[in-house]
Protein backbone atom coordinates (compact mmCIF):
# COMPACT_ATOMS: atom_id res chain seq x y z
CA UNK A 1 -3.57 -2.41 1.63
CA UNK A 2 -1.07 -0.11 3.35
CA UNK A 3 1.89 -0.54 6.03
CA UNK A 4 2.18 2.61 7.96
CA UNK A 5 5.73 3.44 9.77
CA UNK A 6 7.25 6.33 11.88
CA UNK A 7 8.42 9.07 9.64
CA UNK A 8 10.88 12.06 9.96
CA UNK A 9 10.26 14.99 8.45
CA UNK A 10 12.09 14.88 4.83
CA UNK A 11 12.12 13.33 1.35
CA UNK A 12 11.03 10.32 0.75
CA UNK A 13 10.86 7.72 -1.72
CA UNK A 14 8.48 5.02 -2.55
CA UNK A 15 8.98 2.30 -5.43
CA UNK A 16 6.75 -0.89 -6.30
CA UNK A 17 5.87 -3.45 -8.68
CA UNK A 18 2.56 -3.32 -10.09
CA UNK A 19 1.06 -6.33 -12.05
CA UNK A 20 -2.56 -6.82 -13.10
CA UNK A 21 -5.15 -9.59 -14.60
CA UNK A 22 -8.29 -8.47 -16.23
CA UNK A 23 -9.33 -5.36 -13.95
CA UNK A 24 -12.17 -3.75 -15.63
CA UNK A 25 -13.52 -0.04 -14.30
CA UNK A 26 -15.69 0.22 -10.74
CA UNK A 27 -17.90 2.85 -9.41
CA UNK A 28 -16.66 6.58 -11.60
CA UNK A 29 -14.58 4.63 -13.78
CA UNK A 30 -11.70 4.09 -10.94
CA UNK A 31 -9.18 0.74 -11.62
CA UNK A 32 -6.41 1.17 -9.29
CA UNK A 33 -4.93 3.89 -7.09
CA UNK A 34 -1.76 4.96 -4.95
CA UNK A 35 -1.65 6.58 -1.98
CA UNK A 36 1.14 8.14 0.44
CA UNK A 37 0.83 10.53 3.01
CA UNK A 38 -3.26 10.93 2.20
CA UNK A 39 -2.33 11.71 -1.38
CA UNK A 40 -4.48 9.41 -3.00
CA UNK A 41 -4.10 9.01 -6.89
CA UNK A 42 -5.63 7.04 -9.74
CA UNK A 43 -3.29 5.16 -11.32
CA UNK A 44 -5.71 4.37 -14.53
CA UNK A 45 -3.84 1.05 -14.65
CA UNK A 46 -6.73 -1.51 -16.23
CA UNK A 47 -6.96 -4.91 -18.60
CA UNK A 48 -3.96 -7.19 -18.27
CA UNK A 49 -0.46 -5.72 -18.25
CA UNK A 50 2.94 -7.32 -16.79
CA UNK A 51 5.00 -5.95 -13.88
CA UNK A 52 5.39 -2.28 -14.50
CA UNK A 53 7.78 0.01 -11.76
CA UNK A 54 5.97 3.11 -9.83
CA UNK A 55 8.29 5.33 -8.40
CA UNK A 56 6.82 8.34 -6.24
CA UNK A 57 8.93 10.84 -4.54
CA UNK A 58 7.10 12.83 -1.65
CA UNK A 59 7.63 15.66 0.90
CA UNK A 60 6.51 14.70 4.68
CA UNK A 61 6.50 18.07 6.54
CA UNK A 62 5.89 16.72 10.16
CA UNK A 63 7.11 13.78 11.97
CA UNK A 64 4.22 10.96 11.50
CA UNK A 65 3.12 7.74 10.85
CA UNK A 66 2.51 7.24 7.05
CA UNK A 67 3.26 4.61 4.48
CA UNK A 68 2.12 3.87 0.70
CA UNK A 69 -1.02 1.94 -0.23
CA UNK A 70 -2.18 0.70 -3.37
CA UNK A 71 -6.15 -0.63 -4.23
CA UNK A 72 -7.49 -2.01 -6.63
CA UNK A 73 -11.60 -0.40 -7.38
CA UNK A 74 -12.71 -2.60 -9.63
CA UNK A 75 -13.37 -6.11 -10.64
CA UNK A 76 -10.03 -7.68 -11.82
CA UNK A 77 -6.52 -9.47 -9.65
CA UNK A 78 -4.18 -6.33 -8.78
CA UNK A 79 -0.57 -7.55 -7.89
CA UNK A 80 1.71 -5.33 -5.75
CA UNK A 81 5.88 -6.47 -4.89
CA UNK A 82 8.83 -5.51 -3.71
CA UNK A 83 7.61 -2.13 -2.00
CA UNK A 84 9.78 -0.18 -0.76
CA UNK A 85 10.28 3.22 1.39
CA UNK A 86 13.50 5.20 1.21
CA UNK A 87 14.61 8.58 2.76
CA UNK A 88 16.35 10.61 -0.15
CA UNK A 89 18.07 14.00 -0.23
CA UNK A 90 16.62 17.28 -1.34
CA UNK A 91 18.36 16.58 -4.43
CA UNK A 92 16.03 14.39 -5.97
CA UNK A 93 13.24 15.58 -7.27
CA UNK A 94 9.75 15.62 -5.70
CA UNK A 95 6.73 14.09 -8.06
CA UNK A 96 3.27 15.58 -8.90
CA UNK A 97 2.31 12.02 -9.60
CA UNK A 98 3.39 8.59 -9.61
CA UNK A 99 5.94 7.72 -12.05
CA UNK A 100 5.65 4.41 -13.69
CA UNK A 101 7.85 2.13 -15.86
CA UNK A 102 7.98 -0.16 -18.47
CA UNK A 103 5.63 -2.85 -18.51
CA UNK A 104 7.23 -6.19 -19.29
CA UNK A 105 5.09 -8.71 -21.08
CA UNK A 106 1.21 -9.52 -19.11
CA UNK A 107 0.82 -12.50 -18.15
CA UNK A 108 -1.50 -15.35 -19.34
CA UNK A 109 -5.05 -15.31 -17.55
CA UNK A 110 -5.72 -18.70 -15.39
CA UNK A 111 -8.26 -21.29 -16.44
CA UNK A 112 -10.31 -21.90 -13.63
CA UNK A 113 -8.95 -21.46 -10.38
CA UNK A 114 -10.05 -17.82 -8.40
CA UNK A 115 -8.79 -17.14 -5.62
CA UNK A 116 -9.89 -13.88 -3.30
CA UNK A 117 -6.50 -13.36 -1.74
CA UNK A 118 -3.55 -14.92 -1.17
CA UNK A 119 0.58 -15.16 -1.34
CA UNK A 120 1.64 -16.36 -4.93
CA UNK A 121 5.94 -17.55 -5.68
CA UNK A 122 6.86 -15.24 -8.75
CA UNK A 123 10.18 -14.74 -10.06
CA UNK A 124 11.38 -10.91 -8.90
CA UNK A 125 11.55 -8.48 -12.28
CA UNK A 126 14.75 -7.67 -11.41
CA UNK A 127 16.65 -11.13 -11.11
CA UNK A 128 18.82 -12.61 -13.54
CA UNK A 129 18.63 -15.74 -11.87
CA UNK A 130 16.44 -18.59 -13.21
CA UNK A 131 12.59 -18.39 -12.16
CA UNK A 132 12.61 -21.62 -10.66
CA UNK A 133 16.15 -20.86 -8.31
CA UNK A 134 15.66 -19.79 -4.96
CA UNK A 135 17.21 -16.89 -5.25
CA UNK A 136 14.84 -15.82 -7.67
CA UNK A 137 11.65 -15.89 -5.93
CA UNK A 138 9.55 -14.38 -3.56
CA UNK A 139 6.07 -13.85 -2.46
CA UNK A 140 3.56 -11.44 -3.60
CA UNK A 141 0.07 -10.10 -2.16
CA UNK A 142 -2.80 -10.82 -5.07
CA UNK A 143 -6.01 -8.82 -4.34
CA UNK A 144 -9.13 -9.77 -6.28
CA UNK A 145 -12.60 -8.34 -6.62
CA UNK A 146 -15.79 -8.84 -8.27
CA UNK A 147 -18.52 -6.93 -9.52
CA UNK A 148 -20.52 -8.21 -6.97
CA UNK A 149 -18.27 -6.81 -4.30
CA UNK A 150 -18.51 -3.25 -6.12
CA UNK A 151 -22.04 -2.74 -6.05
């Protein structure tokens, strides 16, 4: 999935939460990847593991449309949140790679409900606020695949 918006030529900043559910390995081994300005990187992210922070700081030389994307290449459910895109100075240091985070505790895999896509309430990583308090929550995007889908 990707969002593409009008860029300036500068620095740029891109941070997200990544959370995932069982994702096994697809065709060469690939899990999950990043990409930003046709940069695209494995992010070997696989199994279960809790929301865990990428941060990715990036030249763009020319004025253009860009944006980040994240996929998911293999069977499993692939959570992205909270994306975001910030100009930053030359000050902050570019990134050969994606940077990422802690990983808080996974979460607990679902009984029998699948669903192939869809917009899930969480509670956002950052809040101090109770889960269940409005100001807490917010939507994610959950993508799922199967093997079947791979082959």
């Amino acid at each position: 999935m990707t969002q593409n918006v009008e860029l300036s030529p500068g620095r740029y900043r891109v941070t997200a939460y990544l959370r995932g559910l069982d994702i096994g390995k697809g065709t060469y081994n690939f899990t999950t990847e990043f990409m930003f300005d046709g940069k695209y990187q494995q992010l070997n992210k696989n199994g279960t593991f809790g929301w865990t922070k990428l941060s990715c700081v990036a030249e763009i030389k020319e004025k253009k449309q860009a944006g980040p994307s994240f996929g998911l290449m293999a069977p499993g459910y692939f959570w992205i949140d909270d994306v975001s895109l910030e100009r930053v100075g030359d000050e902050v240091a570019l990134t050969e790679a994606p940077v990422l985070g802690n990983e808080e505790a996974p979460i607990a895999p679902p009984r029998t409900q699948r669903r192939t896509a869809g917009l899930f309430p969480r509670a956002h990583p950052s809040s101090s606020a109770p889960a269940a308090s409005p100001a807490a929550t917010g939507m994610i995007l959950a993508a799922e695949t199967s093997r079947a889908d791979l082959s």
